[in-house]
N, C-alpha and C. Protein backbone atom coordinates (compact mmCIF):
# COMPACT_ATOMS: atom_id res chain seq x y z
N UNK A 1 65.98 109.41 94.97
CA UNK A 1 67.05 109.16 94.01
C UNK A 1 66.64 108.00 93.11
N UNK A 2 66.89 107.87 91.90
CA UNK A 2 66.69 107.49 90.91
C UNK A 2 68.16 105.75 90.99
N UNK A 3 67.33 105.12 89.76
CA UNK A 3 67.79 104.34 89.88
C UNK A 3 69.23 104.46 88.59
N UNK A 4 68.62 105.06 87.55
CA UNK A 4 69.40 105.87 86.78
C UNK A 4 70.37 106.96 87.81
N UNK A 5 70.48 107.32 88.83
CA UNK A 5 71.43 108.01 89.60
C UNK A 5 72.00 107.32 90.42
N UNK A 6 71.89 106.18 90.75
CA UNK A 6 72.44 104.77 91.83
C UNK A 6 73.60 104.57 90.87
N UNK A 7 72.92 104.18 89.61
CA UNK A 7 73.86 103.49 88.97
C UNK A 7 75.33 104.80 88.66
N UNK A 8 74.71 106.09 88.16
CA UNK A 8 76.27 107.34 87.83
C UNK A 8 77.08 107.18 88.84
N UNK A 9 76.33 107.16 90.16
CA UNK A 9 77.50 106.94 91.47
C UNK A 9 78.53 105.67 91.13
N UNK A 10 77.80 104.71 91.12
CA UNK A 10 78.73 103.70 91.06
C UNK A 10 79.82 103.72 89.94
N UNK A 11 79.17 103.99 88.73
CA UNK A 11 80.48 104.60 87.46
C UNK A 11 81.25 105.49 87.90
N UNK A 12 81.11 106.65 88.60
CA UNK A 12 82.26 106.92 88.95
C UNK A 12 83.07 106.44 90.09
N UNK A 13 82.59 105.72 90.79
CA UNK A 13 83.22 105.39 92.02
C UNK A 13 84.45 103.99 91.17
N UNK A 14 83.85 103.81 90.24
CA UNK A 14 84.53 102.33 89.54
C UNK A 14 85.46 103.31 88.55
N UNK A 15 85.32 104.46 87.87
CA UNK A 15 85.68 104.90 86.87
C UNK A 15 87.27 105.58 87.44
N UNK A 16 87.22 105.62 88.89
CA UNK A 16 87.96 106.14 89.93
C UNK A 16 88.91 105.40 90.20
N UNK A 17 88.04 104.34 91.14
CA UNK A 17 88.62 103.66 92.09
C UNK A 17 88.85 101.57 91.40
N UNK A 18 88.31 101.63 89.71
CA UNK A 18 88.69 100.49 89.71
C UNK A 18 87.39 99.65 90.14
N UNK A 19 87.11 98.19 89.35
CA UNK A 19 85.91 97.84 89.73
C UNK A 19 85.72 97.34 91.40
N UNK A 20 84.62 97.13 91.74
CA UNK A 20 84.06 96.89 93.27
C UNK A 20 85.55 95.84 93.45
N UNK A 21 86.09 95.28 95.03
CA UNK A 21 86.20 94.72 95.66
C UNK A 21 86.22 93.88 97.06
N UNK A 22 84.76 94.71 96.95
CA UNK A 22 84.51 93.88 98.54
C UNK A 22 82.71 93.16 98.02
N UNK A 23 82.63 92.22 98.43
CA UNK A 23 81.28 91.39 98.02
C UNK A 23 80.01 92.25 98.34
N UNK A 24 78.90 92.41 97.82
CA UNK A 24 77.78 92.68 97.81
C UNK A 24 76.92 92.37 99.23
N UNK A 25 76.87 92.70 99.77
CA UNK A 25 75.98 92.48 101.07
C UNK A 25 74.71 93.36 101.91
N UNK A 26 73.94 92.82 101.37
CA UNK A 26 72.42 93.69 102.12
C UNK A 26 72.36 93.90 103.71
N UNK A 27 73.60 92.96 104.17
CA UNK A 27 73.47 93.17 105.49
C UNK A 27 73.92 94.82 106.09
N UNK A 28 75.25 95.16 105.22
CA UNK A 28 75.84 96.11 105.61
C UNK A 28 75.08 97.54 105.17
N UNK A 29 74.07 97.39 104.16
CA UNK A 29 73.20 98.71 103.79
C UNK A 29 72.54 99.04 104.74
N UNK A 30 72.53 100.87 104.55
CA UNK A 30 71.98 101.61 105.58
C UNK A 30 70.67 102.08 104.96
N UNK A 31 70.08 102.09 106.50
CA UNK A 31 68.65 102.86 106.14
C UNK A 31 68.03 104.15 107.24
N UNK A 32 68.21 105.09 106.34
CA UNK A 32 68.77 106.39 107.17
C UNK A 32 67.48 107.25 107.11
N UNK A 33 66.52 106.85 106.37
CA UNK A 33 65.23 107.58 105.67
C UNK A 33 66.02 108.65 104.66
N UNK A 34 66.80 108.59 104.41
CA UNK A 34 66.94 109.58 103.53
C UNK A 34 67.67 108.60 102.49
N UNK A 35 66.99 108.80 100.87
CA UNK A 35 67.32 107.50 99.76
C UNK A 35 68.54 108.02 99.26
N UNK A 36 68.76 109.13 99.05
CA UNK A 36 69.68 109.80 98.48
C UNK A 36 71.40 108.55 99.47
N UNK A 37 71.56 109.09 101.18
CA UNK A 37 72.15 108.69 101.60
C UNK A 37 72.23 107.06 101.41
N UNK A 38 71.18 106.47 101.79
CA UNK A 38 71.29 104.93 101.74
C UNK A 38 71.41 104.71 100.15
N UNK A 39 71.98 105.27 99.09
CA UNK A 39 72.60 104.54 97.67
C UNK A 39 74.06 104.81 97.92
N UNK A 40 74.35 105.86 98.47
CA UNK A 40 75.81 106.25 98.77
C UNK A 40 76.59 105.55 99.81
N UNK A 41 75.91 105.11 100.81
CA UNK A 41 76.65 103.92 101.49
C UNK A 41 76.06 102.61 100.91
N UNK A 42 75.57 102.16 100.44
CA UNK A 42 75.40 100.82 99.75
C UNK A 42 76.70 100.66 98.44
N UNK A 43 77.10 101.91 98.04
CA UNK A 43 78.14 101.61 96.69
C UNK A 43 79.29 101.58 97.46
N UNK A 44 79.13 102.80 98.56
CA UNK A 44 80.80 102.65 99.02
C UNK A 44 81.34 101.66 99.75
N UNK A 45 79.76 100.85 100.44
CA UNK A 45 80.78 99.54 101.11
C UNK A 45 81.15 98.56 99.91
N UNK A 46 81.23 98.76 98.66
CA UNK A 46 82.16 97.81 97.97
C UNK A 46 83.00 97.99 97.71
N UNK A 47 83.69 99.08 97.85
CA UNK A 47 85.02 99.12 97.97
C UNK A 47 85.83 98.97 99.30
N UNK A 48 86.80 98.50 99.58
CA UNK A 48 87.89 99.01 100.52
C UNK A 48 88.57 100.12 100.53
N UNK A 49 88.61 100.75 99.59
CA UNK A 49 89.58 102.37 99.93
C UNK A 49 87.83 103.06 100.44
N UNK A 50 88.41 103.99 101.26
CA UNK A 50 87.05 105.24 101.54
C UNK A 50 86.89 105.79 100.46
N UNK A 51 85.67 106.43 99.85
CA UNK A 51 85.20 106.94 99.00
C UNK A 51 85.92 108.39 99.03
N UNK A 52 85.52 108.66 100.32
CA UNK A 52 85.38 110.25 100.61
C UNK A 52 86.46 110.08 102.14
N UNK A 53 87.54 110.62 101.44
CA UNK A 53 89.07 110.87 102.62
C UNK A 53 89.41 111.96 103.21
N UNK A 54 88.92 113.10 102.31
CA UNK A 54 89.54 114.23 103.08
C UNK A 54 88.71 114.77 104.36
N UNK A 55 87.78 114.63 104.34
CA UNK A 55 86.82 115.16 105.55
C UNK A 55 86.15 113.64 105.91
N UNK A 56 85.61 113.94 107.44
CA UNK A 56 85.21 112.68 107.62
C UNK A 56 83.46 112.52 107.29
N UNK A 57 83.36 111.48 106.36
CA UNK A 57 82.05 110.74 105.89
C UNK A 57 81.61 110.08 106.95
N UNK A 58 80.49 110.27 107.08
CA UNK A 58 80.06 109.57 108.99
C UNK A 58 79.68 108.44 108.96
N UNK A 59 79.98 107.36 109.22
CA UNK A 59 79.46 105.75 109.16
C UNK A 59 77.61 105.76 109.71
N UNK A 60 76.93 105.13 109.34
CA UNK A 60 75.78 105.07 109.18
C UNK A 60 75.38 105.39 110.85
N UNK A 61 76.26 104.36 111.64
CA UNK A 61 76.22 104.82 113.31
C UNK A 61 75.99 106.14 113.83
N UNK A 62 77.38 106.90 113.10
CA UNK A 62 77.31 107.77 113.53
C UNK A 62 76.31 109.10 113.51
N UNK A 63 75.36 109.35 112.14
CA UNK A 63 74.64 109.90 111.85
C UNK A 63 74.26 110.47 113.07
N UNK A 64 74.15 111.62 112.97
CA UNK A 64 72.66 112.23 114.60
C UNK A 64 72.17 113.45 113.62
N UNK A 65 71.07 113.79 114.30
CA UNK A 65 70.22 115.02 114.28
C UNK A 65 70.40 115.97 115.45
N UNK A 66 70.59 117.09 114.51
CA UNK A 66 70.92 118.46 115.62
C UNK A 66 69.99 119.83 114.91
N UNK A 67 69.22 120.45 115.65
CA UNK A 67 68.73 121.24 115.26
C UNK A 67 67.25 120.60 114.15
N UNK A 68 67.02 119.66 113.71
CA UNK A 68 66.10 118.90 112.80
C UNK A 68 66.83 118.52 111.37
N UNK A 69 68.55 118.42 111.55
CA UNK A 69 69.42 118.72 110.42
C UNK A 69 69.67 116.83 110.87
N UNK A 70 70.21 116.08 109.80
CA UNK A 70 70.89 115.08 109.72
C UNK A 70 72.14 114.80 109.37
N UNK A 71 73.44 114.98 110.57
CA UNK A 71 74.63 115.70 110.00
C UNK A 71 75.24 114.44 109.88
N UNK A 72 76.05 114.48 108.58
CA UNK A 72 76.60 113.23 107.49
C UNK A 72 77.82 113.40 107.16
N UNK A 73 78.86 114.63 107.40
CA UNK A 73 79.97 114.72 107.34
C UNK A 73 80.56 116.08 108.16
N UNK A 74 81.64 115.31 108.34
CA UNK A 74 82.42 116.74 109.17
C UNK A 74 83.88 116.71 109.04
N UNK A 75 84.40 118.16 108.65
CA UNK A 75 85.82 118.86 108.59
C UNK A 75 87.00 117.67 109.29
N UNK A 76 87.87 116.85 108.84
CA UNK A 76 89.11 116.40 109.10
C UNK A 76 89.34 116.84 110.59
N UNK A 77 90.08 118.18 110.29
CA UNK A 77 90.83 118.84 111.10
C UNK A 77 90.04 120.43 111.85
N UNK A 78 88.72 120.56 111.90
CA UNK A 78 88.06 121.93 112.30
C UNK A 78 86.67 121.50 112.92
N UNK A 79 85.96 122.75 112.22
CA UNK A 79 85.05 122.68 113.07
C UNK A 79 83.24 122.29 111.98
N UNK A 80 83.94 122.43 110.83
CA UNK A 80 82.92 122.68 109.63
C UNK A 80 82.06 121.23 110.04
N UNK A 81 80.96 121.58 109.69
CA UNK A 81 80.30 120.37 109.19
C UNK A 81 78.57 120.37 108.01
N UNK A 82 78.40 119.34 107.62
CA UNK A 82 77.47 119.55 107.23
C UNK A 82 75.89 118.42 106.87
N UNK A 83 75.09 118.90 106.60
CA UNK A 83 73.70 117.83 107.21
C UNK A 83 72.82 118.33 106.10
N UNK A 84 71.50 117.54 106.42
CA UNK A 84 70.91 117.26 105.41
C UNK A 84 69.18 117.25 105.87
N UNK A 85 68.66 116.87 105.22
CA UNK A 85 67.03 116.61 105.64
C UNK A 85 67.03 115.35 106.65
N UNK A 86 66.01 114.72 107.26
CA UNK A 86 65.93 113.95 108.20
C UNK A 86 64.92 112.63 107.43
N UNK A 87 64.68 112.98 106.27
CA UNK A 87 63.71 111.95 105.57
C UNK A 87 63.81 112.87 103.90
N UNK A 88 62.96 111.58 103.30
CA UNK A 88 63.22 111.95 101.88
C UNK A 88 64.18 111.64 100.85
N UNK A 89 63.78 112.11 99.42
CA UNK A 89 64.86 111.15 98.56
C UNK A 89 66.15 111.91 98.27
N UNK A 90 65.74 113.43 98.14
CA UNK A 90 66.78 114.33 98.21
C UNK A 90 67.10 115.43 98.68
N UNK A 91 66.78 115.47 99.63
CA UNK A 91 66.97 116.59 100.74
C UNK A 91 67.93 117.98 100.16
N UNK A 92 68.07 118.89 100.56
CA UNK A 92 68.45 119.89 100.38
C UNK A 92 69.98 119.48 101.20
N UNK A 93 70.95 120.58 101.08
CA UNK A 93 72.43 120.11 102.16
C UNK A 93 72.22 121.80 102.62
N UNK A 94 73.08 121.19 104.04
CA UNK A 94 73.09 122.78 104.74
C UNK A 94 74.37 122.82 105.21
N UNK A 95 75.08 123.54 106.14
CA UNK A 95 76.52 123.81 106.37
C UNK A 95 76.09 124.79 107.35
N UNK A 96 77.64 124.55 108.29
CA UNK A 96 77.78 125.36 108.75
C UNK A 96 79.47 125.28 110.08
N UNK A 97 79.74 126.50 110.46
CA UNK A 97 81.59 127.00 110.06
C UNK A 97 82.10 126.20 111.72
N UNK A 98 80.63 126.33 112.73
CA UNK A 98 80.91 126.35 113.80
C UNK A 98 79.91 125.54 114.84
N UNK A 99 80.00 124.88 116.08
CA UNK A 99 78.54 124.60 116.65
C UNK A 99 77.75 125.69 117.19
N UNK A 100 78.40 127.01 117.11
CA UNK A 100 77.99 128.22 117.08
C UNK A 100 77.20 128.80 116.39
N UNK A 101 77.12 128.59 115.28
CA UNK A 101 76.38 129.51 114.06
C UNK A 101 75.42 128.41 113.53
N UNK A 102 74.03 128.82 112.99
CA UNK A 102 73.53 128.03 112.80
C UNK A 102 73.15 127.92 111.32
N UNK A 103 73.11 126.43 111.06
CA UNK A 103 72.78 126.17 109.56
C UNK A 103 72.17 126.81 109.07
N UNK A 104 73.43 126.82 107.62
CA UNK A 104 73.06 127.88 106.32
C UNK A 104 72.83 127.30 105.17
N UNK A 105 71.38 127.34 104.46
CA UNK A 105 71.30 126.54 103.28
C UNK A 105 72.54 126.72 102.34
N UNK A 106 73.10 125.28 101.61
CA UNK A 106 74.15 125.46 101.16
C UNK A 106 74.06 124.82 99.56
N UNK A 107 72.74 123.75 99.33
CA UNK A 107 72.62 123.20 97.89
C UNK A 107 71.38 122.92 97.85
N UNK A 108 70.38 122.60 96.86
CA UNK A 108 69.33 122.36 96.73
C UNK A 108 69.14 120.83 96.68
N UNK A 109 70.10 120.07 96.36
CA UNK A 109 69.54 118.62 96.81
C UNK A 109 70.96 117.77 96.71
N UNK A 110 70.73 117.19 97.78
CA UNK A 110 71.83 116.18 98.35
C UNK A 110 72.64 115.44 97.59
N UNK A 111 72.28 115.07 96.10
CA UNK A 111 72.70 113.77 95.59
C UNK A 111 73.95 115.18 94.89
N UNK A 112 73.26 116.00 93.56
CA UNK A 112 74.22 117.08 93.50
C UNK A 112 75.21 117.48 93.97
N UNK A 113 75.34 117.74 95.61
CA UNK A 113 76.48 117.74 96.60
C UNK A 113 77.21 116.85 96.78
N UNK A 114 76.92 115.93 97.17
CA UNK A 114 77.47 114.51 97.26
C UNK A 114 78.40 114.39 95.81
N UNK A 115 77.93 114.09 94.70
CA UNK A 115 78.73 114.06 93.42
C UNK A 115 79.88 115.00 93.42
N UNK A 116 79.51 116.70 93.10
CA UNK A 116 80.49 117.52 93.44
C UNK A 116 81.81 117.33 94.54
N UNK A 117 81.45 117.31 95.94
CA UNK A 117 82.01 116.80 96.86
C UNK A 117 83.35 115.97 96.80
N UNK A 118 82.73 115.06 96.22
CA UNK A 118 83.40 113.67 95.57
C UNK A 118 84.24 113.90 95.00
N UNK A 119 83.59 114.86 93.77
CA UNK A 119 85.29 114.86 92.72
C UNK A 119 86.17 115.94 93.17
N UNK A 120 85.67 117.16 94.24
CA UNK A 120 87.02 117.43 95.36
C UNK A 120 88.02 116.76 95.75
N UNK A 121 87.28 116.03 96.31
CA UNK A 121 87.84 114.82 97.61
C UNK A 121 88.72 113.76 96.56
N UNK A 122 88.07 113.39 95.80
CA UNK A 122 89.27 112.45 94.61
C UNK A 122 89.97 113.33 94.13
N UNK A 123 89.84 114.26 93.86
CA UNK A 123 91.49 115.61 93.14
C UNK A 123 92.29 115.64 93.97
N UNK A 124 92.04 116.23 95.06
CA UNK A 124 92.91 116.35 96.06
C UNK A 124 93.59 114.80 96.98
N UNK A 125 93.06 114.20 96.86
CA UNK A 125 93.44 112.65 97.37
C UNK A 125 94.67 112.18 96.43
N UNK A 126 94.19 112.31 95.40
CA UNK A 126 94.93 111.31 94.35
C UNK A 126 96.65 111.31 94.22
N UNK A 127 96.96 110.12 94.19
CA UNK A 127 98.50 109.93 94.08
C UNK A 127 99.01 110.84 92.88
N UNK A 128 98.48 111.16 92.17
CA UNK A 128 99.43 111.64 91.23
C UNK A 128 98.78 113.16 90.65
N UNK A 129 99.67 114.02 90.86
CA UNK A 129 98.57 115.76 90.54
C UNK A 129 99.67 116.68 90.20
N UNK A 130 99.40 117.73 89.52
CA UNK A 130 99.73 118.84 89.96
C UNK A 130 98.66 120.24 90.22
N UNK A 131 99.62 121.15 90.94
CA UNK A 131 98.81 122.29 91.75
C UNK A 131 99.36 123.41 91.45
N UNK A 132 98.70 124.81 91.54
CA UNK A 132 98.97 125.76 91.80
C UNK A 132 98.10 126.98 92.44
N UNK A 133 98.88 127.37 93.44
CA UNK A 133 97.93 127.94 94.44
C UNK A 133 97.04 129.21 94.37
N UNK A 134 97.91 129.75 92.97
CA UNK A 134 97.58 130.90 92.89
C UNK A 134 97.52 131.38 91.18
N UNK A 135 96.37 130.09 90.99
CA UNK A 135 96.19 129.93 88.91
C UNK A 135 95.46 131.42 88.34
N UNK A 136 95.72 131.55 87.05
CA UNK A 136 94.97 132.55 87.03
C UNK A 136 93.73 132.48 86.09
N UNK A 137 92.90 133.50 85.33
CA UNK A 137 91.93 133.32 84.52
C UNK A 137 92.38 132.32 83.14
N UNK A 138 93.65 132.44 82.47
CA UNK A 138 94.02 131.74 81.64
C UNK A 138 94.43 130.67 81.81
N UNK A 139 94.90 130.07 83.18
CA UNK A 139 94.96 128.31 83.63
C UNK A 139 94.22 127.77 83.96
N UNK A 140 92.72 127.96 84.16
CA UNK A 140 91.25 127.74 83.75
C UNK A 140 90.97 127.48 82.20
N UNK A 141 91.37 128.60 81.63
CA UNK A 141 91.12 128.76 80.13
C UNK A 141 91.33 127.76 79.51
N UNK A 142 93.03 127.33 80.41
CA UNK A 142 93.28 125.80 79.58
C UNK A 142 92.87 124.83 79.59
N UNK A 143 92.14 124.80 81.17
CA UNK A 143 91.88 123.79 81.42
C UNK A 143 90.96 123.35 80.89
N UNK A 144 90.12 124.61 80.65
CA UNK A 144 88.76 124.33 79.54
C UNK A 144 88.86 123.87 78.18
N UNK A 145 90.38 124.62 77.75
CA UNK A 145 89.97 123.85 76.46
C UNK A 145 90.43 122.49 76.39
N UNK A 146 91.19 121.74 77.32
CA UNK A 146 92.26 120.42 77.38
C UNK A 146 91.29 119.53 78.19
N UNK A 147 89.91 120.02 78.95
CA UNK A 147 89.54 119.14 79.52
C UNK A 147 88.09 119.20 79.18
N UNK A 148 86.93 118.52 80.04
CA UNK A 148 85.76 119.18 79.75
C UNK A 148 85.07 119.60 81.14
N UNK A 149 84.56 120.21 81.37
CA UNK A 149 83.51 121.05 82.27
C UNK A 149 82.54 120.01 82.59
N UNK A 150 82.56 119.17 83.84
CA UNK A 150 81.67 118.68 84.05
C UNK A 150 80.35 119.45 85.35
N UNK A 151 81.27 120.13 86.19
CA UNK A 151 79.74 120.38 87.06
C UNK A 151 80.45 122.14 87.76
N UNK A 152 79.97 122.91 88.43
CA UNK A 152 80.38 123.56 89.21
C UNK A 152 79.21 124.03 90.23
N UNK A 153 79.79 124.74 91.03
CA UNK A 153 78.96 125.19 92.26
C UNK A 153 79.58 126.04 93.11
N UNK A 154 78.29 126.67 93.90
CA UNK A 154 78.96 127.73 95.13
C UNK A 154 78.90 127.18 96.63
N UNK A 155 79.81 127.44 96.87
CA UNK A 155 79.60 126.63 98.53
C UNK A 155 80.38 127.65 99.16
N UNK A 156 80.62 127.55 100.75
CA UNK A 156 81.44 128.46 101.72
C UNK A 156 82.96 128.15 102.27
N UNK A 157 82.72 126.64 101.86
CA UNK A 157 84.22 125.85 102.30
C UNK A 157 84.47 124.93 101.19
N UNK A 158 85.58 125.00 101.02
CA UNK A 158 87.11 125.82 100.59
C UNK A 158 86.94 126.99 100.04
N UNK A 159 86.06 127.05 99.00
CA UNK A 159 85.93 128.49 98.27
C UNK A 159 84.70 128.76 97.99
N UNK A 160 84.64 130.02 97.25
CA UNK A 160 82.88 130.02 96.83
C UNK A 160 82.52 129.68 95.55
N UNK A 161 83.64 129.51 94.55
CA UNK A 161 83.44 128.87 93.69
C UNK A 161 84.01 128.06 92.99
N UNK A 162 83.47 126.65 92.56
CA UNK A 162 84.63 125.52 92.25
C UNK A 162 83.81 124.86 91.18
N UNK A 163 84.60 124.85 90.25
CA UNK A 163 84.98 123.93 88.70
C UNK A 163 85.73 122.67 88.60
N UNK A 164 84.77 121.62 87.90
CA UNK A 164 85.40 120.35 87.91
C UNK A 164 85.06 120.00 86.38
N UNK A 165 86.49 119.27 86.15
CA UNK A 165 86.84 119.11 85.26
C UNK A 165 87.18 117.70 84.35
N UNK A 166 86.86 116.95 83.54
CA UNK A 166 87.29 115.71 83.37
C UNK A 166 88.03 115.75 82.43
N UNK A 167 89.06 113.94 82.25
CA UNK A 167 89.65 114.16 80.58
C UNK A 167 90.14 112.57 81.22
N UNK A 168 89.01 111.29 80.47
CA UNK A 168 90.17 109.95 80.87
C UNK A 168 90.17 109.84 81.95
N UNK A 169 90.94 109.55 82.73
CA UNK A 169 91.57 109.03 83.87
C UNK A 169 91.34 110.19 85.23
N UNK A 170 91.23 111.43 84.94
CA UNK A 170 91.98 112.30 85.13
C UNK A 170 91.26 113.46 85.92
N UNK A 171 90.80 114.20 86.91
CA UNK A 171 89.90 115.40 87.70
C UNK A 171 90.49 116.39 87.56
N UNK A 172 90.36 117.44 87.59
CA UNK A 172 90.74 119.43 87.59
C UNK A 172 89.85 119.57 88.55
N UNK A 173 89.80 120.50 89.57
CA UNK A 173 89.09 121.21 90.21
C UNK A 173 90.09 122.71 90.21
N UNK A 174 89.12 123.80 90.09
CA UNK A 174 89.75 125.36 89.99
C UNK A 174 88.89 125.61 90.99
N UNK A 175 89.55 126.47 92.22
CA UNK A 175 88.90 126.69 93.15
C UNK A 175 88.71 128.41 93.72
N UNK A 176 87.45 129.28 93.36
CA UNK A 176 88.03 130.91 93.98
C UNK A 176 87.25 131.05 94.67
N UNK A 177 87.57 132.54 95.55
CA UNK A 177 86.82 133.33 96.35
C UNK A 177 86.02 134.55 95.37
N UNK A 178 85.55 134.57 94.03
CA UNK A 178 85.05 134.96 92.92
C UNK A 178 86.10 136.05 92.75
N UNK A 179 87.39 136.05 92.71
CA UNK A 179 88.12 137.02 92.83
C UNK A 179 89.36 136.89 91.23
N UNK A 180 90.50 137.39 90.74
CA UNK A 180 90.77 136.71 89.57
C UNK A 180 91.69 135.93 89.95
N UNK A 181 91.96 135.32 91.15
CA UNK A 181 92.87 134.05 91.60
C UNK A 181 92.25 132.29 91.80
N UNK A 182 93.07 131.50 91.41
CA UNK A 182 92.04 130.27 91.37
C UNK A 182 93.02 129.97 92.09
N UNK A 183 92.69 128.51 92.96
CA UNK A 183 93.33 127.22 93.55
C UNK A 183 92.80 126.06 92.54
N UNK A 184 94.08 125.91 92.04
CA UNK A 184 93.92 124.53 90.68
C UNK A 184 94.32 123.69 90.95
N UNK A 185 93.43 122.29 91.19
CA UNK A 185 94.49 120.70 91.07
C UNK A 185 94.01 120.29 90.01
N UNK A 186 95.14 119.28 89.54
CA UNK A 186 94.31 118.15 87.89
C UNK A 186 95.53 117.06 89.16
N UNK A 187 94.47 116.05 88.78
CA UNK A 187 94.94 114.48 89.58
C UNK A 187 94.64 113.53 88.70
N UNK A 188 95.16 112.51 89.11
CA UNK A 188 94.79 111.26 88.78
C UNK A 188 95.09 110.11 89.22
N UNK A 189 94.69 108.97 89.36
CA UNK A 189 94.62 107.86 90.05
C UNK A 189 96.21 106.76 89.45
N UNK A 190 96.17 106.97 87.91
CA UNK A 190 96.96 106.47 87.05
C UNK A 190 97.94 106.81 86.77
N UNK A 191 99.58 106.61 86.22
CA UNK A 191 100.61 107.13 85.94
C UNK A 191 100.42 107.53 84.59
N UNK A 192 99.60 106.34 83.91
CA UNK A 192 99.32 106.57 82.21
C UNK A 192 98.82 107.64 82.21
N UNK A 193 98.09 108.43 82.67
CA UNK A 193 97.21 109.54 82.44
C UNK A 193 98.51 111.07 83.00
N UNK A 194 99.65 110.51 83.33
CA UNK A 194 100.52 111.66 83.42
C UNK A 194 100.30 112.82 82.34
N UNK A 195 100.70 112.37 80.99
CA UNK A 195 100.48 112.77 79.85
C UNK A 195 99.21 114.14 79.75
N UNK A 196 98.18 114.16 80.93
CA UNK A 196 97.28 114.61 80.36
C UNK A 196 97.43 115.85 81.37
N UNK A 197 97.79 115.50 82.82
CA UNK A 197 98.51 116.21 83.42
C UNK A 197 99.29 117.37 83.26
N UNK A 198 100.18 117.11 82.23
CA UNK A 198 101.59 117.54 81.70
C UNK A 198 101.07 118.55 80.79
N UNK A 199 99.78 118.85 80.10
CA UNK A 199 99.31 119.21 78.90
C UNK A 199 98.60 120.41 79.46
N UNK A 200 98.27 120.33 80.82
CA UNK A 200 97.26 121.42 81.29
C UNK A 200 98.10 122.44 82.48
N UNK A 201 98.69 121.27 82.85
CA UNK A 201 100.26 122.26 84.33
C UNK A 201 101.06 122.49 83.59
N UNK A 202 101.42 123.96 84.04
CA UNK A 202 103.04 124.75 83.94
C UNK A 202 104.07 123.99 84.44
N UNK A 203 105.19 123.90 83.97
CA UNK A 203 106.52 122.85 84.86
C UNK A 203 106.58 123.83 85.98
N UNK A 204 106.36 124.84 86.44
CA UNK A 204 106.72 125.28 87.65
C UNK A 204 105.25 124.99 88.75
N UNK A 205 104.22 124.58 88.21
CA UNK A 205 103.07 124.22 88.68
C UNK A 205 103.86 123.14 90.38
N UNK A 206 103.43 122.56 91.55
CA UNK A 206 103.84 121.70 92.29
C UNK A 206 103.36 120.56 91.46
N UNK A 207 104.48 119.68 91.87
CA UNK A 207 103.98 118.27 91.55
C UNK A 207 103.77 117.12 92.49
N UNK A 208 102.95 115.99 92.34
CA UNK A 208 102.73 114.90 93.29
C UNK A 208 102.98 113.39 92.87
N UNK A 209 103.53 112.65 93.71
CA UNK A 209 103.48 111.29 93.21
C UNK A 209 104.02 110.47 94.30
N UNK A 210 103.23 109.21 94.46
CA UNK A 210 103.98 108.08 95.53
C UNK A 210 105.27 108.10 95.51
N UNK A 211 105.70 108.39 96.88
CA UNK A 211 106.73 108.28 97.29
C UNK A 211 107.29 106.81 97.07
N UNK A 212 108.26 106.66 96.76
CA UNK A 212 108.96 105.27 96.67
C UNK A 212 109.52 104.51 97.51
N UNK A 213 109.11 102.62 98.15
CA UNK A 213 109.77 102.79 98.79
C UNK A 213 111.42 102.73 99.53
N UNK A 214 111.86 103.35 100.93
CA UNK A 214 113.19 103.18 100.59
C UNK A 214 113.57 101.84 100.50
């Protein structure tokens, strides 16, 4: 991984989450042989919120090798997980549904995944969104023209194919089984960026926002 790619992580992780607030420390960087991984935990220990919430991101400890795979994250609530090369700058990512079935190449290099991943995991995280479960070819359409197309890819979990989207403040992910039904979120971290929200969701779309407290 590039040093020009150290630094995109960190813009978005700041572009997200607001600049660093936890101090700089060489003590806490990992060294995993794989470069790709050790830039991704070196940015995220400056923050205090987790980078990556919805599935669990494995603390440098936890890392193991199974099969000659280096597995780096695993499913919340199941059984999914997924791993990586055991050395190198950007390893390929692999997956797989079960400890049953055995790893299935899933991306051609780690840092790619990791990014993608990310702006899942921030859509769906984010305090403020709306959704609809069952979007169609033309609530894409919009999204395309109201937002811009930053990356997509095929993977096996959540769907096989997913679109991410930027605008400001603001993530889209459209999510299908290549079929003409999408799973659509647009989020955002900000209330100001409602506005942009509002421009791409139907009012019958679900909506999200911090609960207040009583």
């Amino acid at each position: 991984m590039t040093a020009q790619q150290a630094n995109r992580i960190e813009q978005w992780f700041t572009w997200w989450h607001g600049p660093p607030d936890q101090p700089t420390d060489d003590r806490r960087a990992a060294t995993t042989g794989v470069a790709t991984l050790d830039v991704w935990y070196a940015a995220a220990c400056r923050w205090a919120v987790p980078v990556i919430d919805q599935n669990r991101f494995l603390a440098p400890e936890e890392l193991r090798v199974e099969s000659g795979r280096l597995v780096f994250m695993e499913e919340q609530f199941g059984d999914w997980a997924w791993a990586t090369g055991t050395q190198g700058s950007d390893p390929p990512v692999y997956d797989r549904s079960d400890e049953d079935e055995p790893w299935q190449p899933l991306a051609p290099r780690l840092s790619a995944f990791l990014e993608a991943y990310w702006m899942f995991d921030a859509a769906l995280g984010a305090p403020f969104g709306a959704s609809r479960a069952r979007g169609t070819a033309q609530d894409v359409d919009r999204l395309r023209s109201r937002m811009t197309c930053v990356a997509s890819t095929r993977w096996r979990w959540p769907a096989t194919f997913l679109q991410f989207f930027r605008r400001d403040r603001t993530l889209a992910v459209a999510m299908s089984d290549d079929g003409d039904l999408f799973s659509i979120t647009v989020a955002t971290t900000s209330p100001a960026d409602q506005p942009i929200i509002d421009a791409v969701a139907e009012p019958s779309w679900s909506r999200r926002q911090p609960r207040r407290p009583a």
